[in-house]
Protein backbone atom coordinates (compact mmCIF):
# COMPACT_ATOMS: atom_id res chain seq x y z
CA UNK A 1 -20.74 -6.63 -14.99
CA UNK A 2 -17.65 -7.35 -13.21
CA UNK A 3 -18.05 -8.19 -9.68
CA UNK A 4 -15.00 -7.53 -7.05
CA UNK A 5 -14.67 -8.19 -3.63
CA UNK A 6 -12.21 -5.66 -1.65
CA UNK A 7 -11.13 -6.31 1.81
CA UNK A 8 -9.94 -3.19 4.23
CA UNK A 9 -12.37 -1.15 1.54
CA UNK A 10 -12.03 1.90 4.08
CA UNK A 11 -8.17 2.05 4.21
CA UNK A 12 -5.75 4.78 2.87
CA UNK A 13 -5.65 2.40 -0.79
CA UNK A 14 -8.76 0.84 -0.43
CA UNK A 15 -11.81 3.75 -0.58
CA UNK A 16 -9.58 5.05 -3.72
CA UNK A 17 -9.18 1.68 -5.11
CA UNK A 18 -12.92 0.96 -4.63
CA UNK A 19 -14.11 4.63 -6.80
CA UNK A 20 -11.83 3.57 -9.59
CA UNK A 21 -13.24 0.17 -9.70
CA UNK A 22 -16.46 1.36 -9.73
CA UNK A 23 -16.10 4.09 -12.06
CA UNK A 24 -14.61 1.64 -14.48
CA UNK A 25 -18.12 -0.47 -14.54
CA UNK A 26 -17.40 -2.84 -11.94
CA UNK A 27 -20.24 -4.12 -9.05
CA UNK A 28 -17.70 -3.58 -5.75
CA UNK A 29 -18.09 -5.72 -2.32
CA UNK A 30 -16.20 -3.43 -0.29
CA UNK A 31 -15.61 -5.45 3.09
CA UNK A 32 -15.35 -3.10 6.39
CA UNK A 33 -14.79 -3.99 10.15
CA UNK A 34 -18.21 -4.45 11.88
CA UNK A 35 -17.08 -1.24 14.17
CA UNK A 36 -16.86 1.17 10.45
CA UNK A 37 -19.75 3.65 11.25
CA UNK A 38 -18.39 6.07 8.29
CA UNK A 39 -21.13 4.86 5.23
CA UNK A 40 -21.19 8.37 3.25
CA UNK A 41 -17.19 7.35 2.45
CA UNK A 42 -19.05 5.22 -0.34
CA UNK A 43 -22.04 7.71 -0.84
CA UNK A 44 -20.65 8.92 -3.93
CA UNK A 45 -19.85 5.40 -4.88
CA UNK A 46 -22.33 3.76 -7.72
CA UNK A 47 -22.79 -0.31 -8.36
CA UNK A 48 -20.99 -0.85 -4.55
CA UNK A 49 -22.43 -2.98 -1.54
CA UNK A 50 -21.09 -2.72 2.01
CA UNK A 51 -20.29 -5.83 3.59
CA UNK A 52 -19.07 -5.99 7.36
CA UNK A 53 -16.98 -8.45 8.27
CA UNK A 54 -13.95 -8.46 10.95
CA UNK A 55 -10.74 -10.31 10.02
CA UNK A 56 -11.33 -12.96 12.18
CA UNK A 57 -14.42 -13.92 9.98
CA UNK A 58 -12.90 -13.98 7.07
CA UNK A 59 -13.31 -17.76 6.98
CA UNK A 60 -17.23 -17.34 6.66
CA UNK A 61 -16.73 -14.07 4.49
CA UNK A 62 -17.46 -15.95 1.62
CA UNK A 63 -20.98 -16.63 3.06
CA UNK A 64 -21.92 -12.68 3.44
CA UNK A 65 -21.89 -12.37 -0.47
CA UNK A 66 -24.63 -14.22 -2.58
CA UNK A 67 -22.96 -13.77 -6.08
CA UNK A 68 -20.04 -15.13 -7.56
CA UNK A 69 -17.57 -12.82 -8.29
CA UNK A 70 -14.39 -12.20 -10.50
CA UNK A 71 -12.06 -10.88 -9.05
CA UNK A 72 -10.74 -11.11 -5.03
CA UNK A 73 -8.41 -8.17 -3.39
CA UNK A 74 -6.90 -8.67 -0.22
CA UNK A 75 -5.94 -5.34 1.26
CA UNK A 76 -6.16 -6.12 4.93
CA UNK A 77 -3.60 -6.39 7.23
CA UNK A 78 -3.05 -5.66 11.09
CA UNK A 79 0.36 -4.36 12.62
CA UNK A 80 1.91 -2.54 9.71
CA UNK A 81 3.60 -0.01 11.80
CA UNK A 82 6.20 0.15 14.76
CA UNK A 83 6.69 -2.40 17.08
CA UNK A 84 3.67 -4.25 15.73
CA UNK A 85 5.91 -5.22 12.50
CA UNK A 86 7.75 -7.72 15.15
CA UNK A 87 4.92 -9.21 16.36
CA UNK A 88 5.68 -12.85 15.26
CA UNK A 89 2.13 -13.72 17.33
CA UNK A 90 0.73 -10.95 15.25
CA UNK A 91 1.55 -11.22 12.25
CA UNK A 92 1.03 -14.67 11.91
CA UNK A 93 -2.73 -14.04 12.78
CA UNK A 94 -2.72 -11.29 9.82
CA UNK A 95 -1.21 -14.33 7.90
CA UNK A 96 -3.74 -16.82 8.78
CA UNK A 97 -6.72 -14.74 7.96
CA UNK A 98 -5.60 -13.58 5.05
CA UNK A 99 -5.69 -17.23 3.92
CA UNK A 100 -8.94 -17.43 4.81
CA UNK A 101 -9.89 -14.53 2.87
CA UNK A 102 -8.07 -16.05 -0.14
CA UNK A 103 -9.97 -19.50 0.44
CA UNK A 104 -13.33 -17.27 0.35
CA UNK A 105 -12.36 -15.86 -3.06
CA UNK A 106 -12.04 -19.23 -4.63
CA UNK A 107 -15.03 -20.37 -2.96
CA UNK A 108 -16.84 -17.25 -4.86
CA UNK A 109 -15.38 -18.12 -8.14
CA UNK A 110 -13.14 -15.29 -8.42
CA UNK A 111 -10.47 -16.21 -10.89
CA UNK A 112 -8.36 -13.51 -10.60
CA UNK A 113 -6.28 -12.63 -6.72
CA UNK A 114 -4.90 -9.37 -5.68
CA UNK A 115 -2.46 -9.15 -2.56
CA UNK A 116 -0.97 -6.30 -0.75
CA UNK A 117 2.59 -7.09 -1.40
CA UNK A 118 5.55 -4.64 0.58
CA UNK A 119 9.38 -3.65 0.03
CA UNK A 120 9.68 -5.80 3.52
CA UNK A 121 9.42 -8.90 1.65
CA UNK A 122 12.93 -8.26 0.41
CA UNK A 123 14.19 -7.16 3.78
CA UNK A 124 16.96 -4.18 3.70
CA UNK A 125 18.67 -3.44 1.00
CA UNK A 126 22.51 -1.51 1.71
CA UNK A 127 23.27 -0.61 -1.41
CA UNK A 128 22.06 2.06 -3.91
CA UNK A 129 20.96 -1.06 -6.66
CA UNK A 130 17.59 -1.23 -7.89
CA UNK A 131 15.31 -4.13 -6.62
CA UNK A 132 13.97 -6.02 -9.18
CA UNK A 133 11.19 -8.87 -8.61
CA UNK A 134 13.64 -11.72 -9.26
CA UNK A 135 15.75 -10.45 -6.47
CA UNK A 136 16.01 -13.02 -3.55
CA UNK A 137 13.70 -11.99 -0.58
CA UNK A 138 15.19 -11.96 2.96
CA UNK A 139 12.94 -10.38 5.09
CA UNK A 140 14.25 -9.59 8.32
CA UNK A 141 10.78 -8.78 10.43
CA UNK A 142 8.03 -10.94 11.12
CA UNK A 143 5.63 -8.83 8.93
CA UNK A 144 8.01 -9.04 6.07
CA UNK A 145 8.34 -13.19 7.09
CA UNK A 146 4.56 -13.24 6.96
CA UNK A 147 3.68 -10.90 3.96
CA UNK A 148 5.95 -13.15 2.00
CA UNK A 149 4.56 -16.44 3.45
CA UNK A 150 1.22 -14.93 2.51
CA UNK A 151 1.99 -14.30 -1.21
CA UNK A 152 4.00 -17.75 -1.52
CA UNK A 153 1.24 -19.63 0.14
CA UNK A 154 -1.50 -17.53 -1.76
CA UNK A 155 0.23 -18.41 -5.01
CA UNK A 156 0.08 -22.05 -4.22
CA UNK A 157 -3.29 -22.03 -4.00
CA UNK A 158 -3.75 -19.95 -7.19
CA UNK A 159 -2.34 -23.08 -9.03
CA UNK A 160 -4.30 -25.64 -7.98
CA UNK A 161 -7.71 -23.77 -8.35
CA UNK A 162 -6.58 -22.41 -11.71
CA UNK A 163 -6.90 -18.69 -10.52
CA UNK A 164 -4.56 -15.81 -11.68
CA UNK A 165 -2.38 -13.95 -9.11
CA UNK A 166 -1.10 -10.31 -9.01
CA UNK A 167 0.66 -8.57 -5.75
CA UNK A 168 1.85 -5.12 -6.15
CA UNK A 169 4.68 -4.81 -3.86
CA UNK A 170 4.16 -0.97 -2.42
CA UNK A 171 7.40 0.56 -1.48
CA UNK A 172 6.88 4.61 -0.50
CA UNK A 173 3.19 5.71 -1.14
CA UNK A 174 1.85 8.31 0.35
CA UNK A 175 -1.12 10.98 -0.34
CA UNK A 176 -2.84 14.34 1.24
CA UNK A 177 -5.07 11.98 3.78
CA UNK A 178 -2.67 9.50 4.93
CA UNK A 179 -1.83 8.37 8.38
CA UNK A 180 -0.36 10.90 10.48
CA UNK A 181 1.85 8.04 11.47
CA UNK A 182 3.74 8.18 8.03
CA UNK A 183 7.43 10.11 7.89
CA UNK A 184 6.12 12.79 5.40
CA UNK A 185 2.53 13.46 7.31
CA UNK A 186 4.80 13.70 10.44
CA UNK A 187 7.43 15.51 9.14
CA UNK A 188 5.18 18.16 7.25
CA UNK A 189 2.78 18.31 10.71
CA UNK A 190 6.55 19.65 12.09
CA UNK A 191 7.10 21.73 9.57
CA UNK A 192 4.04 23.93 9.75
CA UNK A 193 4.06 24.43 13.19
CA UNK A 194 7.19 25.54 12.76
CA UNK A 195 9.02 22.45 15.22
CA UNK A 196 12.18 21.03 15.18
CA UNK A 197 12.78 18.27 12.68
CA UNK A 198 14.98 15.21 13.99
CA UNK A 199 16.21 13.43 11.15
CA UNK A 200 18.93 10.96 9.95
CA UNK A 201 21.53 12.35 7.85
CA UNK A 202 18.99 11.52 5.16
CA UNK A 203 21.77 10.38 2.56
CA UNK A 204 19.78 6.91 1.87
CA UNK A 205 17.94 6.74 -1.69
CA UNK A 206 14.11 7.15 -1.42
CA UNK A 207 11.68 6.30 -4.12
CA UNK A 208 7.86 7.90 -3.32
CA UNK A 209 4.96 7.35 -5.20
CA UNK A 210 1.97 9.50 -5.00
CA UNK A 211 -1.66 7.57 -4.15
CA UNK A 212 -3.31 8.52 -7.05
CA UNK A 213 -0.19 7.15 -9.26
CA UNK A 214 -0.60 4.04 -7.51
CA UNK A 215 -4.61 3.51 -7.66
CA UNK A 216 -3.92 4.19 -11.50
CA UNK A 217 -1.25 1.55 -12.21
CA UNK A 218 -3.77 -0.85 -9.95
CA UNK A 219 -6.64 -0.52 -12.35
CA UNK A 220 -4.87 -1.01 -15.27
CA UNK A 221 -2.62 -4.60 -13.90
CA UNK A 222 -6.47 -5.19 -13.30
CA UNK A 223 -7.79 -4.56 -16.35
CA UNK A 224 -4.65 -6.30 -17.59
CA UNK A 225 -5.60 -10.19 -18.70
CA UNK A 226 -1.63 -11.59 -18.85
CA UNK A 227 -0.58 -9.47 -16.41
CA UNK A 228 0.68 -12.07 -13.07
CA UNK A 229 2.90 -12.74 -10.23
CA UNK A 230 5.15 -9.75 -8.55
CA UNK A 231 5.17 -6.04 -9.28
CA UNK A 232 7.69 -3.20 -8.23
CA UNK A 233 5.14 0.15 -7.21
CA UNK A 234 7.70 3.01 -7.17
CA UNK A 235 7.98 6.02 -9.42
CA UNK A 236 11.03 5.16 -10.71
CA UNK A 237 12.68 7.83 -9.43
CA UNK A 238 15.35 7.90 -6.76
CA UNK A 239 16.96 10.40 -4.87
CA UNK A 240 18.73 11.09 -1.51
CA UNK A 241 16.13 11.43 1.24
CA UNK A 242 17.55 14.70 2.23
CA UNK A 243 16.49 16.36 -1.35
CA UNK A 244 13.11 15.23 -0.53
CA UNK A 245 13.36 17.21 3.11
CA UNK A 246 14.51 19.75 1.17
CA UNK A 247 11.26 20.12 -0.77
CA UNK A 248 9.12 19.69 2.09
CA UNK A 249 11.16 22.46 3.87
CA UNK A 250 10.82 25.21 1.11
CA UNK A 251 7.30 24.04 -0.11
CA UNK A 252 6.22 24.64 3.27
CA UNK A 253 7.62 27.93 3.60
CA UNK A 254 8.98 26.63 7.10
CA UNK A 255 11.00 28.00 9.48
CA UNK A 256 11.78 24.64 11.68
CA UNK A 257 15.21 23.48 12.01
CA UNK A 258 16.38 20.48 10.20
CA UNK A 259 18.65 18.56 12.42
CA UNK A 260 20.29 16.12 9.88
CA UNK A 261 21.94 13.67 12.12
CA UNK A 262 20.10 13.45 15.31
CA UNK A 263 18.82 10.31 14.43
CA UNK A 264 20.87 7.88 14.70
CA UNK A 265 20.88 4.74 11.71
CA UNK A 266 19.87 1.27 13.42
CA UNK A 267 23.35 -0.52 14.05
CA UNK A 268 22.56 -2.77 11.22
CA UNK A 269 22.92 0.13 8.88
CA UNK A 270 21.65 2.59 6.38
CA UNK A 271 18.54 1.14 4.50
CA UNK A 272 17.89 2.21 0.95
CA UNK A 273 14.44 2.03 -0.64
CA UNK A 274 15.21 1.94 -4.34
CA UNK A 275 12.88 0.22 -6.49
CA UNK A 276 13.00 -1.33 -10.68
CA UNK A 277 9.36 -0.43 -12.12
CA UNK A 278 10.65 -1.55 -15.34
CA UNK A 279 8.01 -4.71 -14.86
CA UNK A 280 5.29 -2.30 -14.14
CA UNK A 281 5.60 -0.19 -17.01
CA UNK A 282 6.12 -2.92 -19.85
CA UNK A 283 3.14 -4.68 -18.39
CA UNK A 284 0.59 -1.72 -18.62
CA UNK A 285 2.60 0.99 -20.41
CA UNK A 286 2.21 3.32 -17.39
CA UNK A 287 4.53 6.12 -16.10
CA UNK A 288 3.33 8.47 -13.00
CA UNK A 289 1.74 11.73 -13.34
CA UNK A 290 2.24 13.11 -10.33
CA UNK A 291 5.44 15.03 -8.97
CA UNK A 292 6.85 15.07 -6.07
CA UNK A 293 6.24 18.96 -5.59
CA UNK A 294 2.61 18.34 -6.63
CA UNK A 295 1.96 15.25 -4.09
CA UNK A 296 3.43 17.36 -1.05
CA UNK A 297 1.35 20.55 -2.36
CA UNK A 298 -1.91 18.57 -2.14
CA UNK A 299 -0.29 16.94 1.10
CA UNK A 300 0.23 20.77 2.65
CA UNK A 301 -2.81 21.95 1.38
CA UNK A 302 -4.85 19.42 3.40
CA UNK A 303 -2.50 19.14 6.35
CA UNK A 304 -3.08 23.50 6.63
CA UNK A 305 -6.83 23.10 6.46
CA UNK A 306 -6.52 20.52 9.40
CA UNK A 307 -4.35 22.88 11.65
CA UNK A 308 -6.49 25.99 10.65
CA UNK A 309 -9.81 23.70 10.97
C-alpha cells in the first residue's frame, strides 16, 4: 500500500486531496495544526491517520510517523492573502518550515515531493499571452519571492537525495466551500443579498478552475511515474473577467448593481491571469469537467443554504 504524508490535510485542497488519495488505495498521514478539533472531516475517510503537528514542528514531523512512506505533499503555507503576501518576515518563516517539512519527507523515504506552487511565482503578467512553465519568473511579492525560493530550493534537494519533484502551480481555483475571503465567495455573498458590487472594469483575462477539476488532475500527475518539475493548473480557458461577473450576476438571479470601474487598477497596471495547460494535459491526458456555470451553481447552492441556515 502506498503511504502519503499530506501537510495542511484540513485546507480548502487538502481534505479533497486526502479522499481521493485514499479512495485510490493509498494509507494517508494527513498532518493538522495541534488546535484542529474538527476529526469527523476524515470520518468518512478509510486507510487515513491523523497526525498533529504545527508548522513550527515540522523539523521533528518526521518523528510523529513510524513508517516510511512514498510519497511527501507540502500543502502548508501561512499568509496567502492580503497584506500578509508582503510579509518578507512572514513569508520567509512559511519558507523555512516548509524546508523542514521537505527534509522530513526524505528522512521518511518518500521518493516522490509535491509542492504548492502559485501564478505569484511569475509575478504579473500585462499582456493577454499565455504563461507557460519555461517563462522567466519575476515575482514581485515576498510570498511569490518565497514560494519560488521554496520550489528552487526544494528541487535542489530532490537531486541530491534522488527523489522526484512535482509542483502544480494553482492559478484561479475555487469551489462551493472556499474561503469567504476569495473574489467569487465575496462577490456571490454580494450578490445574494442583493449589495452593491465594486469592481474594476473587469476587462483583464481570467482563467478559473473548479476544485474538483483540480483534485482530479492532482491524482493522476500522482499516479503519473515520469511526470516532474512545473505544472500550469488552469482550465485552459480564458475570458474577460467581466463575462465571468456576468454569469455570477444572472446565475444568481441578482438584483445588485455592478459598478464596473469603482475600483481602481494598482498604478502598476492591469494584471492578467492567463495560463498554458498544454503541459498538464500531455502529461496525464486530462481536460476539466466542470463549467464555469456548473462550479458557481454548486458555489450558489451552498452559499444560499448558508444565508438561509
Amino acid at each position: 500500500m502506498i503511504k502519503v504524508i499530506v501537510t495542511a490535510a484540513n485546507s480548502f485542497i487538502g481534505r479533497r486531496l486526502c479522499k481521493a488519495l485514499t479512495d485510490a488505495g493509498c494509507f494517508v498521514y494527513a498532518v493538522v495544526r495541534n488546535t484542529f478539533s474538527d476529526e469527523k472531516m476524515f470520518y468518512d475517510h478509510e486507510n487515513l491517520s491523523v497526525v498533529y503537528s504545527d508548522m513550527e514542528d515540522y523539523q521533528f514531523l518526521y518523528q510523529k510517523i513510524q513508517d516510511s512512506c512514498d510519497i511527501g505533499i507540502a500543502l502548508a503555507w501561512n499568509g496567502t492573502r492580503g497584506k500578509e503576501r508582503d510579509d518578507r518576515i512572514q513569508q520567509e518563516w512559511n519558507y523555512r518550515r516548509s524546508i523542514d517539512c521537505v527534509r522530513g519527507f526524505i528522512e521518511k523515504n518518500c521518493k516522490l515531493i509535491m509542492t504548492a506552487g502559485s501564478q505569484a511565482e511569475y509575478g504579473p503578467r500585462r499582456t493577454a499571452e499565455k504563461v507557460r512553465e519555461t517563462d522567466a519568473c519575476n515575482p514581485n511579492t515576498e510570498y511569490g519571492h518565497y514560494k519560488l525560493k521554496f520550489y528552487l530550493d526544494t528541487l535542489e534537494l530532490c537531486k541530491k537525495s534522488n527523489v522526484r519533484l512535482i509542483e502544480p502551480r494553482f492559478f484561479s481555483l475555487y469551489g462551493a466551500d472556499d474561503s469567504d475571503k476569495t473574489m467569487i465567495i465575496s462577490i456571490i455573498r454580494n450578490m445574494l443579498q442583493n449589495a452593491p458590487c465594486e469592481l474594476t472594469r473587469c476587462v483583464q483575462l481570467w482563467d478559473f478552475l473548479y476544485i474538483d477539476d483540480a483534485i482530479n488532475a492532482l491524482l493522476r500527475l500522482l499516479q503519473n511515474e515520469n511526470a516532474q518539475g512545473v505544472y500550469n493548473f488552469g482550465s485552459g480557458i480564458s475570458r474577460p473577467l467581466k463575462d465571468y461577473i456576468e454569469i455570477m450576476y444572472d446565475l444568481t438571479e441578482s438584483r445588485s448593481q455592478l459598478l464596473y470601474g469603482a475600483v481602481e487598477y494598482p498604478e502598476t497596471g492591469m494584471v492578467h491571469t492567463n495560463p498554458s495547460i498544454a503541459r498538464l494535459r500531455e502529461a496525464i491526458d486530462w481536460e476539466p469537467q466542470i463549467s464555469f456555470e456548473e462550479g458557481i451553481r454548486r458555489v450558489i447552492e451552498l452559499q444560499r443554504h448558508y444565508q438561509e441556515g
